[in-house]
N, C-alpha and C. Protein backbone atom coordinates (compact mmCIF):
# COMPACT_ATOMS: atom_id res chain seq x y z
N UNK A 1 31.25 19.49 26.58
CA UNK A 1 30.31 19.97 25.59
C UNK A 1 30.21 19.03 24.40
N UNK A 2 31.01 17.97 24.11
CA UNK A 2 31.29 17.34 22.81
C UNK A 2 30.20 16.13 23.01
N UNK A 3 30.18 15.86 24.33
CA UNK A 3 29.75 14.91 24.79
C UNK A 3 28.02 15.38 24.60
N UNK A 4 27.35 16.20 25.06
CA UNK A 4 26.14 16.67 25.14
C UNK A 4 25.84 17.04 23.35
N UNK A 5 26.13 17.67 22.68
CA UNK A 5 26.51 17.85 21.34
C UNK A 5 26.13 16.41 20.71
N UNK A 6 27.34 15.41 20.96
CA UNK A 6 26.77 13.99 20.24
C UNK A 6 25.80 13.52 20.24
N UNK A 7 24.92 14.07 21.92
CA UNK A 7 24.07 13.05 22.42
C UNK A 7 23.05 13.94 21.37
N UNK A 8 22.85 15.05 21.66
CA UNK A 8 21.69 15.61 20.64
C UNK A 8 22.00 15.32 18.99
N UNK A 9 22.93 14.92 18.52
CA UNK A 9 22.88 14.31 17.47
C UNK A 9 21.91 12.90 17.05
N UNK A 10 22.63 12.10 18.30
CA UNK A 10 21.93 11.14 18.16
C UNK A 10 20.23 10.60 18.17
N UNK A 11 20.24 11.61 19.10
CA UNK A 11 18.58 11.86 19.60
C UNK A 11 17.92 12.51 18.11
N UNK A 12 18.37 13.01 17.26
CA UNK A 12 17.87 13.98 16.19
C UNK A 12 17.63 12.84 15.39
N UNK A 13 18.84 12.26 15.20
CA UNK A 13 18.66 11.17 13.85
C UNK A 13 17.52 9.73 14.39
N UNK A 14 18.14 9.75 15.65
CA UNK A 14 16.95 8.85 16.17
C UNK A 14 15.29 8.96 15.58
N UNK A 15 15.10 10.61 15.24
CA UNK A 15 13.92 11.00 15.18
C UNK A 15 13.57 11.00 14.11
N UNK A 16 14.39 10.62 13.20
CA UNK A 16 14.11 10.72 11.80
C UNK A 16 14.61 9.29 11.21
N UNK A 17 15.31 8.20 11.90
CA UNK A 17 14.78 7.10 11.29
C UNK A 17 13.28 6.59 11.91
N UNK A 18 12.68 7.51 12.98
CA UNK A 18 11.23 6.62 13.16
C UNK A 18 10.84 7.32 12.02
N UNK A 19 11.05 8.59 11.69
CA UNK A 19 9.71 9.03 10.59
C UNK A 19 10.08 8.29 9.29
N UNK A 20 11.51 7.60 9.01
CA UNK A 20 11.54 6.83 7.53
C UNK A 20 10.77 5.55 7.98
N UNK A 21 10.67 5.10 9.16
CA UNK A 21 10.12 3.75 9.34
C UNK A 21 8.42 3.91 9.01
N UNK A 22 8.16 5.45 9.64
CA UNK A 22 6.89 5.51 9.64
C UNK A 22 6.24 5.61 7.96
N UNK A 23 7.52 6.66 7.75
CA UNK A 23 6.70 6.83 5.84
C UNK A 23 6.95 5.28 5.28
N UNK A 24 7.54 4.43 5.29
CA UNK A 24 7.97 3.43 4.35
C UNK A 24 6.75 1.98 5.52
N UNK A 25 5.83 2.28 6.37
CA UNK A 25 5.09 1.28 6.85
C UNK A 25 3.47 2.45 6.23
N UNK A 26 3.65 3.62 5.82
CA UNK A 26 2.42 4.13 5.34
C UNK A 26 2.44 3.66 3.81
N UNK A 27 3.58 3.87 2.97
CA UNK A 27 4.04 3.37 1.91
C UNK A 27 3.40 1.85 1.70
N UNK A 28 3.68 1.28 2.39
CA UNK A 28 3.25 -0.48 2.35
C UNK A 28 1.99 -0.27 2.26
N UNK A 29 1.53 -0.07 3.54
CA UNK A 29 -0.17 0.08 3.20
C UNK A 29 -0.73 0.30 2.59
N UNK A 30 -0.48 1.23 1.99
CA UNK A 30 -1.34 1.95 0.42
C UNK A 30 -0.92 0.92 -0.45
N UNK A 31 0.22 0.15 -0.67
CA UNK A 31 0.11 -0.65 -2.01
C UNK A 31 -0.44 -2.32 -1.25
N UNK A 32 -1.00 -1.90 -0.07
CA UNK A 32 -1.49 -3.54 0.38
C UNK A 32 -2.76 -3.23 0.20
N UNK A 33 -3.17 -1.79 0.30
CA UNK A 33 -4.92 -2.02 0.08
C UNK A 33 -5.01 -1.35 -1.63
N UNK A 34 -4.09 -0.98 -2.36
CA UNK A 34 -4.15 -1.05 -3.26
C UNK A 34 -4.25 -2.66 -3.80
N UNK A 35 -3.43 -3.32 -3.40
CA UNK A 35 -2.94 -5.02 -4.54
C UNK A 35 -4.74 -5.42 -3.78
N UNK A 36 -4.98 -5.51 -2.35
CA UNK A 36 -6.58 -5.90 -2.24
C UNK A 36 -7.82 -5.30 -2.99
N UNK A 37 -7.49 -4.23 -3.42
CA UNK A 37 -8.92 -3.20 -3.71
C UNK A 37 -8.71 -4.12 -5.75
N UNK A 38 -7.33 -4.33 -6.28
CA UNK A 38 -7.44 -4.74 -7.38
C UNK A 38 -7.94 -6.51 -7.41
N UNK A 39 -7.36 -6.86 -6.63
CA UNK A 39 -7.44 -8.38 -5.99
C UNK A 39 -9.44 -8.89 -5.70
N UNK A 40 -9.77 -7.64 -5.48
CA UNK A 40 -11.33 -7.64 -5.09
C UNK A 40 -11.85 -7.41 -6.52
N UNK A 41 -11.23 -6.57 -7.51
CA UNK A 41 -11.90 -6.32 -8.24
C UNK A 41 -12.20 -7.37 -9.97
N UNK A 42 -10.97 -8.27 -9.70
CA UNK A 42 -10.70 -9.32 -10.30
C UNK A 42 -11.29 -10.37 -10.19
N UNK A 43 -11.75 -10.44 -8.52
CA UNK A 43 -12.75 -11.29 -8.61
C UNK A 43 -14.21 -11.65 -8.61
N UNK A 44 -14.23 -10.18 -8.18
CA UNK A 44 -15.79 -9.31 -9.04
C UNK A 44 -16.19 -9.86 -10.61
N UNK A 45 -14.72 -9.15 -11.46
CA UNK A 45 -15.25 -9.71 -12.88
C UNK A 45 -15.12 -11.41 -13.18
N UNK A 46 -14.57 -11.93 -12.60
CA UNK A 46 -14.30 -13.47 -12.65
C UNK A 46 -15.99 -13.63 -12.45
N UNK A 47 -16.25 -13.27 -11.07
CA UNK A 47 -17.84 -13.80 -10.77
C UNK A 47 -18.81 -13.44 -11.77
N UNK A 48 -18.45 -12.13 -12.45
CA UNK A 48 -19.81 -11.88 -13.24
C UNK A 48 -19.52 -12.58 -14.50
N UNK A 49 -18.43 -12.99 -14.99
CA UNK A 49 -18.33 -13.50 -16.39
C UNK A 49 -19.02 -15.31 -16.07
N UNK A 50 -18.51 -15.84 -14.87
CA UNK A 50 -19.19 -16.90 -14.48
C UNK A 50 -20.87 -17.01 -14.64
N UNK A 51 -21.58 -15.78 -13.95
CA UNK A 51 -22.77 -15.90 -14.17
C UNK A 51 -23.49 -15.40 -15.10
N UNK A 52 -22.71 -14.72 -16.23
CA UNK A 52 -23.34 -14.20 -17.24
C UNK A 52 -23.71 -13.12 -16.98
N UNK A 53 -23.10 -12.20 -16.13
CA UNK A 53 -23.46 -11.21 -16.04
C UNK A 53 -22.25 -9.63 -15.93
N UNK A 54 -21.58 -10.33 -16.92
CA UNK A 54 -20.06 -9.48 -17.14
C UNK A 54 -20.50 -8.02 -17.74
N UNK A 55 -19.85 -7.31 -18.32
CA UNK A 55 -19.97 -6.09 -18.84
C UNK A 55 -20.12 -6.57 -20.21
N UNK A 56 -18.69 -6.93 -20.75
CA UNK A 56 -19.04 -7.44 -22.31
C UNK A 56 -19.79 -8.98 -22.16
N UNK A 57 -20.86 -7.96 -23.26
CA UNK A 57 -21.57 -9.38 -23.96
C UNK A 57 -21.08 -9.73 -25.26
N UNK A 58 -20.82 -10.98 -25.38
CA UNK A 58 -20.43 -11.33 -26.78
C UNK A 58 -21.50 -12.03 -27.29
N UNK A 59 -22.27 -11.10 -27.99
CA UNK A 59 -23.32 -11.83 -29.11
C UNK A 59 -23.33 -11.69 -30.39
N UNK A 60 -23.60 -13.00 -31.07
CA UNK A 60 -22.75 -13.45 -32.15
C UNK A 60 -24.53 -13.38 -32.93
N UNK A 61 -24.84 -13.28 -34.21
CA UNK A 61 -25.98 -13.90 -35.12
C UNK A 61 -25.67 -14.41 -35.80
């Protein structure tokens, strides 16, 4: 019985380092399309300050 006992131990924890692998590869993702979605948006304003067409205008008289 000790023997069958271990094995379902093992099998249990087995099952729950896939779900830490799984939360900590969902984890990544969200801050990889987070760092891209900011990464996109940086170079959005780069482009519009290039063409003059930024948000702030600085006009001087």
């Amino acid at each position: 019985m000790e023997v069958s006992s271990s094995t379902s131990t093992q099998a249990s924890s087995g099952f729950g380092q896939t779900d830490i692998q799984k939360k900590a590869q969902d984890v990544q993702k969200q801050q990889i399309e987070q760092l891209l979605q900011s990464a996109q948006k940086q170079s959005q304003e780069v482009t519009a300050q290039k063409t003059g067409m930024g948000g702030s205008l600085n006009i001087t008289g």
